[in-house]
Protein backbone atom coordinates (compact mmCIF):
# COMPACT_ATOMS: atom_id res chain seq x y z
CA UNK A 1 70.82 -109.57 182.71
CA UNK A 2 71.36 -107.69 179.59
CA UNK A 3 68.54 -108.65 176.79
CA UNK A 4 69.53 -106.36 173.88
CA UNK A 5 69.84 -108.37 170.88
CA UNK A 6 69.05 -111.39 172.99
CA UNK A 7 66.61 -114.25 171.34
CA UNK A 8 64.48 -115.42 174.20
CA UNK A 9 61.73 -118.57 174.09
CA UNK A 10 59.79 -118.40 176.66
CA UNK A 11 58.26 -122.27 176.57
CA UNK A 12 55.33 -123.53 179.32
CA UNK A 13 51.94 -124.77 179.69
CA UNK A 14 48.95 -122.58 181.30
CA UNK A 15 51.39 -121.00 183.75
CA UNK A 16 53.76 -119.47 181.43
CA UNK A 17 50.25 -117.82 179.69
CA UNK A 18 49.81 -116.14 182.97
CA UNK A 19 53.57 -114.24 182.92
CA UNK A 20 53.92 -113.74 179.35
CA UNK A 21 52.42 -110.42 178.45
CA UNK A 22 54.30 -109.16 181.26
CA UNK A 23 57.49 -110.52 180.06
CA UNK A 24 56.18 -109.10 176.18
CA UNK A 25 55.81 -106.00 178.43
CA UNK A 26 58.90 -106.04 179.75
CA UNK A 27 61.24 -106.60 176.99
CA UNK A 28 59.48 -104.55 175.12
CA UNK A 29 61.72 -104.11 171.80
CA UNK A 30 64.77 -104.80 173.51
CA UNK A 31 64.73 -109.02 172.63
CA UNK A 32 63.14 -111.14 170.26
CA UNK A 33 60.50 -112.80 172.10
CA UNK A 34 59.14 -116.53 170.89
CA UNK A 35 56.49 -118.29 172.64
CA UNK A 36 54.89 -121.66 171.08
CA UNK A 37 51.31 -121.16 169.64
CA UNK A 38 49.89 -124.24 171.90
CA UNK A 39 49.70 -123.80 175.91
CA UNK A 40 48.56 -126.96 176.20
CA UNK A 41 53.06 -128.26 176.67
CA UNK A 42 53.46 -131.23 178.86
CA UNK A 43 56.94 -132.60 178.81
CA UNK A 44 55.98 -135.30 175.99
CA UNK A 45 54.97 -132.14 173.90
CA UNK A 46 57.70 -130.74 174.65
CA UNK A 47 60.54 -133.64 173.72
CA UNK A 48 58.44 -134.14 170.51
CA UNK A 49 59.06 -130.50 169.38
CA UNK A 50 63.07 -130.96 171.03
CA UNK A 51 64.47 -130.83 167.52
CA UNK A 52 62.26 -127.80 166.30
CA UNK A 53 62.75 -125.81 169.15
CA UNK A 54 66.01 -126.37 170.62
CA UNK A 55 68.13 -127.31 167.54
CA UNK A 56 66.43 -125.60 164.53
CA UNK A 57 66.23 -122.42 166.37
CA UNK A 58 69.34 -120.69 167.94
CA UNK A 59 68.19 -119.01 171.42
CA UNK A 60 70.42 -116.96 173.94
CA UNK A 61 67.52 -118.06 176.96
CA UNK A 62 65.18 -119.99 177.10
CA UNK A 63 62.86 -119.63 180.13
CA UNK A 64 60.64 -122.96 180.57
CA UNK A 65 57.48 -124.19 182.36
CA UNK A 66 56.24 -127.18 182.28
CA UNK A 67 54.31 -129.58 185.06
CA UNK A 68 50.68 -128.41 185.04
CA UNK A 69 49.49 -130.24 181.89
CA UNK A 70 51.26 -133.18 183.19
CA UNK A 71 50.41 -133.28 186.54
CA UNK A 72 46.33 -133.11 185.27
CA UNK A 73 44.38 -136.06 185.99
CA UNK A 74 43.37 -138.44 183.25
CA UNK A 75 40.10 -138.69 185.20
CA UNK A 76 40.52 -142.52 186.37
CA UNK A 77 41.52 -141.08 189.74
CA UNK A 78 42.32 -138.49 191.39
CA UNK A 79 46.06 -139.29 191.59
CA UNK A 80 46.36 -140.74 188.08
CA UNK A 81 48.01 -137.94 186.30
CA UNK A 82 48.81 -138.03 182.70
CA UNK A 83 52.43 -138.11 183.11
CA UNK A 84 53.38 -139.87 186.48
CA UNK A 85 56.13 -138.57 188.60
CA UNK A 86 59.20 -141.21 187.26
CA UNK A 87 58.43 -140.23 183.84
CA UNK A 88 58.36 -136.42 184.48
CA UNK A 89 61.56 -136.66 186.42
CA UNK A 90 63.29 -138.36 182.99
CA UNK A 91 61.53 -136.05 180.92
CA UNK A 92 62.36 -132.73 182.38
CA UNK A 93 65.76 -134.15 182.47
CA UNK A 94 65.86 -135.15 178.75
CA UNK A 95 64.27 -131.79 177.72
CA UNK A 96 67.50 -130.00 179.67
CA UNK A 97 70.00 -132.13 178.04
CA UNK A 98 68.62 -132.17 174.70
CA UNK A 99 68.66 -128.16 174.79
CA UNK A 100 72.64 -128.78 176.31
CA UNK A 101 73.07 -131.10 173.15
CA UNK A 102 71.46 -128.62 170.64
CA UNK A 103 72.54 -125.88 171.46
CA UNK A 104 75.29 -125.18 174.18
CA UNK A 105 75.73 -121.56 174.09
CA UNK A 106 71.92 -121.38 175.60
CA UNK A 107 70.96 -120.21 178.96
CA UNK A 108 68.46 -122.30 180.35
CA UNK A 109 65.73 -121.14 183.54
CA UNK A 110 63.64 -123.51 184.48
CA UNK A 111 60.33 -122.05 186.22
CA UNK A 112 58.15 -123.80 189.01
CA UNK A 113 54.21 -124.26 188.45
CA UNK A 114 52.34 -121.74 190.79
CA UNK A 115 50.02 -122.99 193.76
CA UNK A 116 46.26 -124.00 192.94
CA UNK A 117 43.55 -122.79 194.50
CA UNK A 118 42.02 -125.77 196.50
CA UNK A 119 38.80 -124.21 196.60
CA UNK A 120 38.61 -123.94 192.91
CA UNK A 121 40.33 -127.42 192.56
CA UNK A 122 37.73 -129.09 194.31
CA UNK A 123 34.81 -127.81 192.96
CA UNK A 124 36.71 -128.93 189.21
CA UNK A 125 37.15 -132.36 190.84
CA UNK A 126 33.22 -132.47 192.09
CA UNK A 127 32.34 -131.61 188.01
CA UNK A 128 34.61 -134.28 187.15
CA UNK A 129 36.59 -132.04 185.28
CA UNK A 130 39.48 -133.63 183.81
CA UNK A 131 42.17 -130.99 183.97
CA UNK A 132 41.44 -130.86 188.33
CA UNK A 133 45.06 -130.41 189.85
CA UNK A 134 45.08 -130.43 194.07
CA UNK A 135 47.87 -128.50 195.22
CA UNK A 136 49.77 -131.43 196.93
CA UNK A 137 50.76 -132.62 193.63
CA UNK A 138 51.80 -129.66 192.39
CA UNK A 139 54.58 -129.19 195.12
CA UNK A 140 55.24 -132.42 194.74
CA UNK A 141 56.07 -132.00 191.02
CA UNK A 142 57.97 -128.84 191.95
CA UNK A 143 60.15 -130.96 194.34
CA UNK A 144 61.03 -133.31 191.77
CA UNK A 145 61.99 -130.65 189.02
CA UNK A 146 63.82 -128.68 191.84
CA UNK A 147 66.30 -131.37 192.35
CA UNK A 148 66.48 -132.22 188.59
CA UNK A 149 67.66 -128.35 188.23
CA UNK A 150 69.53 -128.41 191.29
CA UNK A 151 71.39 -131.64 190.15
CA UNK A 152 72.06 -130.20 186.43
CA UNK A 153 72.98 -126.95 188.07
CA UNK A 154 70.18 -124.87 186.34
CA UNK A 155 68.91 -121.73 187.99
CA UNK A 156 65.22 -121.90 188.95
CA UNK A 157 62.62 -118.97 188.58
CA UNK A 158 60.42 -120.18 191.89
CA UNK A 159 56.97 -118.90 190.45
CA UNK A 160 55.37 -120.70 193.42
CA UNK A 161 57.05 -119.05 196.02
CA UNK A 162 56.64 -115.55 194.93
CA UNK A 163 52.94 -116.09 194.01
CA UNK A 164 52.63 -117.44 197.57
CA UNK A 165 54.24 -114.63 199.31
CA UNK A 166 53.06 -111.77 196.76
């Protein structure tokens, strides 16, 4: 892929934090990078900012993450995540169409969450912490996005996979 000229968002929670100074590396001067200020983007973040983001703005790409924030727990239990499963299925859908609706033209990746660290995971369920994600629910979140994609025919950057095999 070509990104001379190109306007790239790169939109995501935590995980897209992780990759973006390497993508600011890697593009260098050669596109013009936007990221949101906040890293805190669940899906319901990101459907409230659809209209800024996706119709306001014109982009070429736009690489997006998002399934950490709402896979967290809301600290009732340990399964009781802050957006349940049905509702991030619909919402990762919406946020696809609504960047079809807005703007067309647009490229669209759609990136998996990377594996947690169980060890780490349950020593922040232990403190009662309220952002503690187990890894089961992450690949079960990356499941359900991975047929969304598959069914809307968007490509898929599997961040998951290659931080499990790197």
């Amino acid at each position: 892929i070509s990104f001379a000229g190109k306007k790239v968002a790169l939109i995501g929670d935590y995980i897209r934090a992780g990759y973006q100074s390497h993508v600011e590396f890697y593009l260098d001067d050669r596109a013009d990078l936007w990221v949101p200020e906040n890293e805190l983007l669940d899906t319901v973040t990101v459907l409230r900012h659809a209209f800024e983001w996706f119709k306001k703005r014109k982009w070429d790409i736009i690489h997006i993450n998002s399934g950490y924030m709402d896979i967290r727990s809301t600290g009732y239990a340990a399964n009781d995540h802050l957006v349940p499963p049905e509702f991030y299925r619909t919402n990762i859908e919406k946020i696809i169409k609504l960047i079809h609706r807005y703007s067309p033209r647009t490229a669209i990746i759609w990136a998996t969450t990377t594996p947690v660290i169980e060890e780490l995971a349950a020593k922040n369920i232990e403190k009662n912490i309220i952002y503690a994600i187990s890894n089961k629910y992450v690949v079960h979140y990356n499941d359900i996005a991975m047929d969304v994609m598959k069914r809307l025919s968007i490509p898929v950057n599997d961040l998951y996979c290659f931080v499990l095999e790197g």
